[in-house]
C-alpha atoms as a PDB file:
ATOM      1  CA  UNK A   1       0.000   0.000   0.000  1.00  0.00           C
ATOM      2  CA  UNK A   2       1.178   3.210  -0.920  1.00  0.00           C
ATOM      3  CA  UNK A   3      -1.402   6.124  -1.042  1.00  0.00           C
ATOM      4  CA  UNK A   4      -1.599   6.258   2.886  1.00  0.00           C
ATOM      5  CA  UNK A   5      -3.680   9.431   3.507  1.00  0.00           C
ATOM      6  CA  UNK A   6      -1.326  12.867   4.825  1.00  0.00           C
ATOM      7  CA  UNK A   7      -3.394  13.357   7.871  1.00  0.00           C
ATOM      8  CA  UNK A   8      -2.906   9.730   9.777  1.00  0.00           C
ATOM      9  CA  UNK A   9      -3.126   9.748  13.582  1.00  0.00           C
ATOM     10  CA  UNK A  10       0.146   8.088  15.555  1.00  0.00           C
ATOM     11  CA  UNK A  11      -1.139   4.410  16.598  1.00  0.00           C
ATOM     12  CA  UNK A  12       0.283   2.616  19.949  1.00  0.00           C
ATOM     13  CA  UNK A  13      -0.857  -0.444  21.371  1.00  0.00           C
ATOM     14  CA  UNK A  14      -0.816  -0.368  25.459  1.00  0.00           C
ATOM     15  CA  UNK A  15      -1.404  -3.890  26.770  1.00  0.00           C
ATOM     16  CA  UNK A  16      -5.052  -4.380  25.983  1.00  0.00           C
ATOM     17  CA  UNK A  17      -5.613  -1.321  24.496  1.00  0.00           C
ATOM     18  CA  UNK A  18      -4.912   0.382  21.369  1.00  0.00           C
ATOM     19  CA  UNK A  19      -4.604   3.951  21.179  1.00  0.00           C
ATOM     20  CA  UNK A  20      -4.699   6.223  18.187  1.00  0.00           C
ATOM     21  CA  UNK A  21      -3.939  10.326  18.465  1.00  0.00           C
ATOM     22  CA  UNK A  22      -5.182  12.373  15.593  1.00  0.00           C
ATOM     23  CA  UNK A  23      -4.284  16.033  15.983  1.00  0.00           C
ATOM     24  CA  UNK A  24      -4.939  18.821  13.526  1.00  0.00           C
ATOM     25  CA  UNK A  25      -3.640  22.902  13.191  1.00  0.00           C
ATOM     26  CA  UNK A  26      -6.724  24.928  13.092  1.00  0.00           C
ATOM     27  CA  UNK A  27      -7.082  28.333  11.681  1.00  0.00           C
ATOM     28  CA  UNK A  28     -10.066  29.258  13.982  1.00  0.00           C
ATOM     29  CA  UNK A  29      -9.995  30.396  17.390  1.00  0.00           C
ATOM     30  CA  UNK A  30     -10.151  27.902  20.819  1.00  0.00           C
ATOM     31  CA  UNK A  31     -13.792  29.403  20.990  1.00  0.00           C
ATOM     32  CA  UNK A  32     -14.913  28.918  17.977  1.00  0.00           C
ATOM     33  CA  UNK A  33     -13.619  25.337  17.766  1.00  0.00           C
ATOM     34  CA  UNK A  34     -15.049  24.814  21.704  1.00  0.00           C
ATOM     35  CA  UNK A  35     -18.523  25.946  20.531  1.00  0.00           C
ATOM     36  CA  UNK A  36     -18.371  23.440  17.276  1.00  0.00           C
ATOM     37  CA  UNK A  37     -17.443  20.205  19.482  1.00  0.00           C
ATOM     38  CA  UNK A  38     -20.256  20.790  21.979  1.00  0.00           C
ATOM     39  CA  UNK A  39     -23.208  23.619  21.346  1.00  0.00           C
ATOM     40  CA  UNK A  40     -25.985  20.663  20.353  1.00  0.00           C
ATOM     41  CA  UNK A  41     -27.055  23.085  17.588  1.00  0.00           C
ATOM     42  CA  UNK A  42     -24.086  22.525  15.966  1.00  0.00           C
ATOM     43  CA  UNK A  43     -23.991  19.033  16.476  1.00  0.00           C
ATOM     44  CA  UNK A  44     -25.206  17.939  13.465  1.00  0.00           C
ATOM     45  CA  UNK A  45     -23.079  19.386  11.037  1.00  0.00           C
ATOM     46  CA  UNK A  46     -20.257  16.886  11.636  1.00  0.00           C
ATOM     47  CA  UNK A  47     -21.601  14.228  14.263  1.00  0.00           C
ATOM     48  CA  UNK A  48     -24.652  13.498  15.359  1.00  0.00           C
ATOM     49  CA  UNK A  49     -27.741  15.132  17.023  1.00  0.00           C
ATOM     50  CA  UNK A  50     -27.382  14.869  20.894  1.00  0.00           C
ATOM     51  CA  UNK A  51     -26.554  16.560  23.871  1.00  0.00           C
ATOM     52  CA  UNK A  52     -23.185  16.684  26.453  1.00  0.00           C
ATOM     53  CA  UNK A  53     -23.432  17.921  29.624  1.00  0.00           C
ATOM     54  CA  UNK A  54     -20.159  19.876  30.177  1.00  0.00           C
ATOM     55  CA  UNK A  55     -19.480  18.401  33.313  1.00  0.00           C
ATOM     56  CA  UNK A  56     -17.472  15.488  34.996  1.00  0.00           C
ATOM     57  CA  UNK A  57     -20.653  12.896  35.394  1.00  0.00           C
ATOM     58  CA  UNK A  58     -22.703  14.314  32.697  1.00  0.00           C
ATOM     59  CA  UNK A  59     -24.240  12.571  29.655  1.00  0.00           C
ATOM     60  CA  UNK A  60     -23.362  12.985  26.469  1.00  0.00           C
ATOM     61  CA  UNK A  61     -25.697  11.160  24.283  1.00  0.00           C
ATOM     62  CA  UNK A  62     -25.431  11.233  20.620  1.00  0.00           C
ATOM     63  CA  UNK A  63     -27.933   9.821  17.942  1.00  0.00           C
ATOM     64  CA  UNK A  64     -26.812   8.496  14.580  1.00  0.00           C
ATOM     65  CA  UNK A  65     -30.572   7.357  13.131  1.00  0.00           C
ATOM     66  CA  UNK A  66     -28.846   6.416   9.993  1.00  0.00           C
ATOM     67  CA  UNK A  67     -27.372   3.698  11.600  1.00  0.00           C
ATOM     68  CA  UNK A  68     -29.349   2.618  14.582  1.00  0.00           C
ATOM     69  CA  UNK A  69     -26.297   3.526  17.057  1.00  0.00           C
ATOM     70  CA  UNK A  70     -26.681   5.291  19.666  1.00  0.00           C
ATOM     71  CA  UNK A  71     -24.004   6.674  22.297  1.00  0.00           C
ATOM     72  CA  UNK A  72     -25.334   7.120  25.607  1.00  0.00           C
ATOM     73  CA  UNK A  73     -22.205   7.643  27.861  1.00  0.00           C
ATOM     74  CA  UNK A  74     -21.098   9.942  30.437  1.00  0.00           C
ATOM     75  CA  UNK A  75     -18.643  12.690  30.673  1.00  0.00           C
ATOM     76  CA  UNK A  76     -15.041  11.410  32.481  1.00  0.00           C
ATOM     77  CA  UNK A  77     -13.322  15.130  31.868  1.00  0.00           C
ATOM     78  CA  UNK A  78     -14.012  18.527  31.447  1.00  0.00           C
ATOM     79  CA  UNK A  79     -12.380  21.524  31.242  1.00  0.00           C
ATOM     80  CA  UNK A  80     -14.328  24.230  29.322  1.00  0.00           C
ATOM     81  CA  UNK A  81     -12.665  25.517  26.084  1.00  0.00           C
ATOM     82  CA  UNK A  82     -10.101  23.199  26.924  1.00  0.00           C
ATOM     83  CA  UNK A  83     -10.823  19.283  27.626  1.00  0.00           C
ATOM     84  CA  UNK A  84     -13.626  17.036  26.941  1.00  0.00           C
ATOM     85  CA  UNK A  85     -13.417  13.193  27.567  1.00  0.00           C
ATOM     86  CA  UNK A  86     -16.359  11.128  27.161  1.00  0.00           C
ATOM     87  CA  UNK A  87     -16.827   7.073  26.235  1.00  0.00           C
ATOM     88  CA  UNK A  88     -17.610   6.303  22.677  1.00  0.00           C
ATOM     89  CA  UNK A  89     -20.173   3.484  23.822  1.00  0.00           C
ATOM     90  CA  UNK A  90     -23.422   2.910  24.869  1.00  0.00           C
ATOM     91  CA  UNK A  91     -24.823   1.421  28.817  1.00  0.00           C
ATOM     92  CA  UNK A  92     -23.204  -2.165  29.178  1.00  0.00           C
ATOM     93  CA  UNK A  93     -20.665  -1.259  26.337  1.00  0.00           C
ATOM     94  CA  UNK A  94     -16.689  -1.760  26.921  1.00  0.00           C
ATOM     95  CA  UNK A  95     -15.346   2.128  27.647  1.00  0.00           C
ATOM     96  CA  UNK A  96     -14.224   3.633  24.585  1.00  0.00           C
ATOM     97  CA  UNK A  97     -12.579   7.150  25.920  1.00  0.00           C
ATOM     98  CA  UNK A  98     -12.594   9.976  23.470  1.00  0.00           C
ATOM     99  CA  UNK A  99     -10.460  12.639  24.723  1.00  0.00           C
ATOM    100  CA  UNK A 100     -10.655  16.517  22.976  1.00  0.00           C
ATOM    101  CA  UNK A 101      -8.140  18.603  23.629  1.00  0.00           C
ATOM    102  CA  UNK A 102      -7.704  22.270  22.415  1.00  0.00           C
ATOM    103  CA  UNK A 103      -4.762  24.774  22.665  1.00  0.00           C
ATOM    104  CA  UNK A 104      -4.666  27.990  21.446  1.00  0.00           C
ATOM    105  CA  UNK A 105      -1.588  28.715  19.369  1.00  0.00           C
ATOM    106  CA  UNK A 106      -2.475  31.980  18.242  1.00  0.00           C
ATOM    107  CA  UNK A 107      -5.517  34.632  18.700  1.00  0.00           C
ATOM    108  CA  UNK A 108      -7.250  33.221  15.419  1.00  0.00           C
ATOM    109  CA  UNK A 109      -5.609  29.619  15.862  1.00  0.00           C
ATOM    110  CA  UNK A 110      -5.468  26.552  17.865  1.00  0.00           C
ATOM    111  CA  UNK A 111      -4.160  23.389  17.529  1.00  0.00           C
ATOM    112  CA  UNK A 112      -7.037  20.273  18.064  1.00  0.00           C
ATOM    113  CA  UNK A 113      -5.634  16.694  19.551  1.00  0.00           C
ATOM    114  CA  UNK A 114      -8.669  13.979  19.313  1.00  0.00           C
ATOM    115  CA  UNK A 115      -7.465  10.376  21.694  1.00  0.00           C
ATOM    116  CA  UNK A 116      -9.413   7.097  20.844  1.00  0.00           C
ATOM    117  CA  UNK A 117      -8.747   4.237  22.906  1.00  0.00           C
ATOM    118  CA  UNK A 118     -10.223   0.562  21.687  1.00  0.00           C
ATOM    119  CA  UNK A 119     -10.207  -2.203  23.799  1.00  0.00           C
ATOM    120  CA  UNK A 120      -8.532  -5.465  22.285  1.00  0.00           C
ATOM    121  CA  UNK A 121      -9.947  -7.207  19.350  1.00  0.00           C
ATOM    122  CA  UNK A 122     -11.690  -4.669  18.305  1.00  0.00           C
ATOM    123  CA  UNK A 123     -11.202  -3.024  14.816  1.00  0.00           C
ATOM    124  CA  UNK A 124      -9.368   0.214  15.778  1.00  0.00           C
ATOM    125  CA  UNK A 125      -8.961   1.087  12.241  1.00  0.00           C
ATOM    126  CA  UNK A 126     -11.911   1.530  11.203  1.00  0.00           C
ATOM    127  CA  UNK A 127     -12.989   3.746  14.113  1.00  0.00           C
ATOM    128  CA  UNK A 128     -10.028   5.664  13.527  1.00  0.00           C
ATOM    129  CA  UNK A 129     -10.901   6.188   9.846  1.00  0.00           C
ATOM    130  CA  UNK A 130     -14.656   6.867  11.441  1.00  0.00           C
ATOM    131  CA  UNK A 131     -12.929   9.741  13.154  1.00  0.00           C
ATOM    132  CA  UNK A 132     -10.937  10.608  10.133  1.00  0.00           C
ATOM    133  CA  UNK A 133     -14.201  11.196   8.462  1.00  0.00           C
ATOM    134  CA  UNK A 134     -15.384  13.436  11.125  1.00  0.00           C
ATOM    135  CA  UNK A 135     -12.424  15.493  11.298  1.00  0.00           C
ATOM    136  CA  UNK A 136     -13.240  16.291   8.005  1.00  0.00           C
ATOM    137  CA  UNK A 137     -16.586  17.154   8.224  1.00  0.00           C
ATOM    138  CA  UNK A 138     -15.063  19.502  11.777  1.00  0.00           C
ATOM    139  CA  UNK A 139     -13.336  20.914   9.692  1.00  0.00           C
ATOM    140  CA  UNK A 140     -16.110  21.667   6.796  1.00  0.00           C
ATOM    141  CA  UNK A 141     -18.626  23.150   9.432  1.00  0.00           C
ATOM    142  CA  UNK A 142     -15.559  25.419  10.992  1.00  0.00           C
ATOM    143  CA  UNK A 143     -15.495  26.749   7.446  1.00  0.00           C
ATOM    144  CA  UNK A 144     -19.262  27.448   7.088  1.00  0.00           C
ATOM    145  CA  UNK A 145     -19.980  24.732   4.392  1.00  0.00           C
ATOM    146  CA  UNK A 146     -21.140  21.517   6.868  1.00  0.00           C
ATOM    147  CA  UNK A 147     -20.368  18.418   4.169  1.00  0.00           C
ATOM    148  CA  UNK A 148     -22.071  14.623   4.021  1.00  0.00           C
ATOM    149  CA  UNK A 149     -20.114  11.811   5.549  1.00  0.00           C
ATOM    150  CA  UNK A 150     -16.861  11.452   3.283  1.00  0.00           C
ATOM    151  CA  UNK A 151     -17.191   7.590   2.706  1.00  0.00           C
ATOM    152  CA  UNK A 152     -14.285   7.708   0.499  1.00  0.00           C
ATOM    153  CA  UNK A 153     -12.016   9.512   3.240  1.00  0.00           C
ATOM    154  CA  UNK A 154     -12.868   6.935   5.271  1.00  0.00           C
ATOM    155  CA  UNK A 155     -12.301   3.832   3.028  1.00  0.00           C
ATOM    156  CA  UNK A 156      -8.975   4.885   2.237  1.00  0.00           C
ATOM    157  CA  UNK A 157      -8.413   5.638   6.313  1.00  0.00           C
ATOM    158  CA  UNK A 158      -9.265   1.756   7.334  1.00  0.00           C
ATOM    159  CA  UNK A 159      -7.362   0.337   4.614  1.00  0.00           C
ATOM    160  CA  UNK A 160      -4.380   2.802   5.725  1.00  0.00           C
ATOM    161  CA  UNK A 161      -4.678   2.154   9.366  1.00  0.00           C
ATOM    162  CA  UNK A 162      -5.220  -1.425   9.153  1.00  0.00           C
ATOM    163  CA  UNK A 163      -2.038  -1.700   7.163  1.00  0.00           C
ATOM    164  CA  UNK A 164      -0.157   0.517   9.656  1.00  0.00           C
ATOM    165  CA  UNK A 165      -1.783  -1.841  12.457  1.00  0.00           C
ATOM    166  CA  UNK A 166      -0.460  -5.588  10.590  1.00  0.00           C
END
C-alpha cells in the first residue's frame, strides 16, 4: 500500500488497548472550535444530534438514526474551552474514551488533539478512519460549508490504518 492518507493519527498499542492520536492545526480560534465540538445546535453538522453535559458525570448522548447507534455515555473530563473526555459506547458497552483537547496557538488559531482508545480485538482502524471522516466534516462546518459523511475519506483511512496496524 502506498497512497496512505497525509493526515494519519500516531497508533500505539498499550497492553489491551490500542490507542490512536489524531491532531490537527486549526485556523479558527479555541472558541470557535469549543462551541463546534459541543453547542448541540451545531452538532449535526459533523456528528450526530445529541446533547453533552459539560461536566465530569454528565451525559453525552449522541444519535446516529442512519445507523441505529446510539451513544449514551457519560462525561469522564471537562475543562471548558479546553478538555472534553467522554466514552464512545453505549450502557453495558466496553469504555471507549474519546479525549478533545484544544490549545490555542495563536488569537485566530489553535491546535485540536482527538485520543481514541479501543479495547482489544476490536477493529481500531476503522474507528479511527470513522474519526478521520469526522475530522473532516469539523473541519467543513468550521469553514461554514457543513459536508455529508466522506465515505471515500474513510475507506482509504481503514485500509491505511489497518495496514499501519499488521
Amino acid at each position: 500500500m502506498t497512497d496512505l492518507p497525509d493526515s494519519l493519527g500516531a497508533i500505539q498499542r498499550l497492553g489491551d488497548i490500542t490507542q490512536v492520536t489524531l491532531a490537527r492545526e486549526l485556523e479558527h480560534p479555541a472558541a470557535a472550535v469549543w462551541s463546534l465540538l459541543t453547542d448541540p445546535a451545531r452538532l449535526p453538522e459533523w456528528l450526530a444530534p445529541g446533547t453533552i453535559d459539560l461536566r465530569e458525570g454528565g451525559r453525552a448522548v449522541l444519535d446516529f438514526a442512519d445507523s441505529g447507534t446510539v451513544i449514551d455515555s457519560l462525561v469522564s473530563a471537562c475543562e471548558p474551552g479546553a478538555l472534553l473526555e467522554y466514552s464512545w459506547s453505549g450502557p453495558g458497552e466496553p469504555l471507549r474514551p474519546v479525549r478533545w483537547a484544544l490549545r490555542p496557538t495563536g488569537p485566530d488559531a489553535c491546535h485540536l488533539t482527538l485520543t481514541l482508545s479501543s479495547p482489544a480485538g476490536e477493529d481500531a482502524g476503522r474507528s479511527a478512519a470513522g474519526w478521520e471522516a469526522h475530522l473532516e466534516m469539523f473541519a467543513a462546518a468550521l469553514e461554514g460549508v457543513p459536508i455529508r459523511f466522506p465515505f471515500e475519506r474513510f475507506k482509504a483511512a481503514r485500509e491505511a490504518y489497518r495496514y499501519l496496524m499488521a
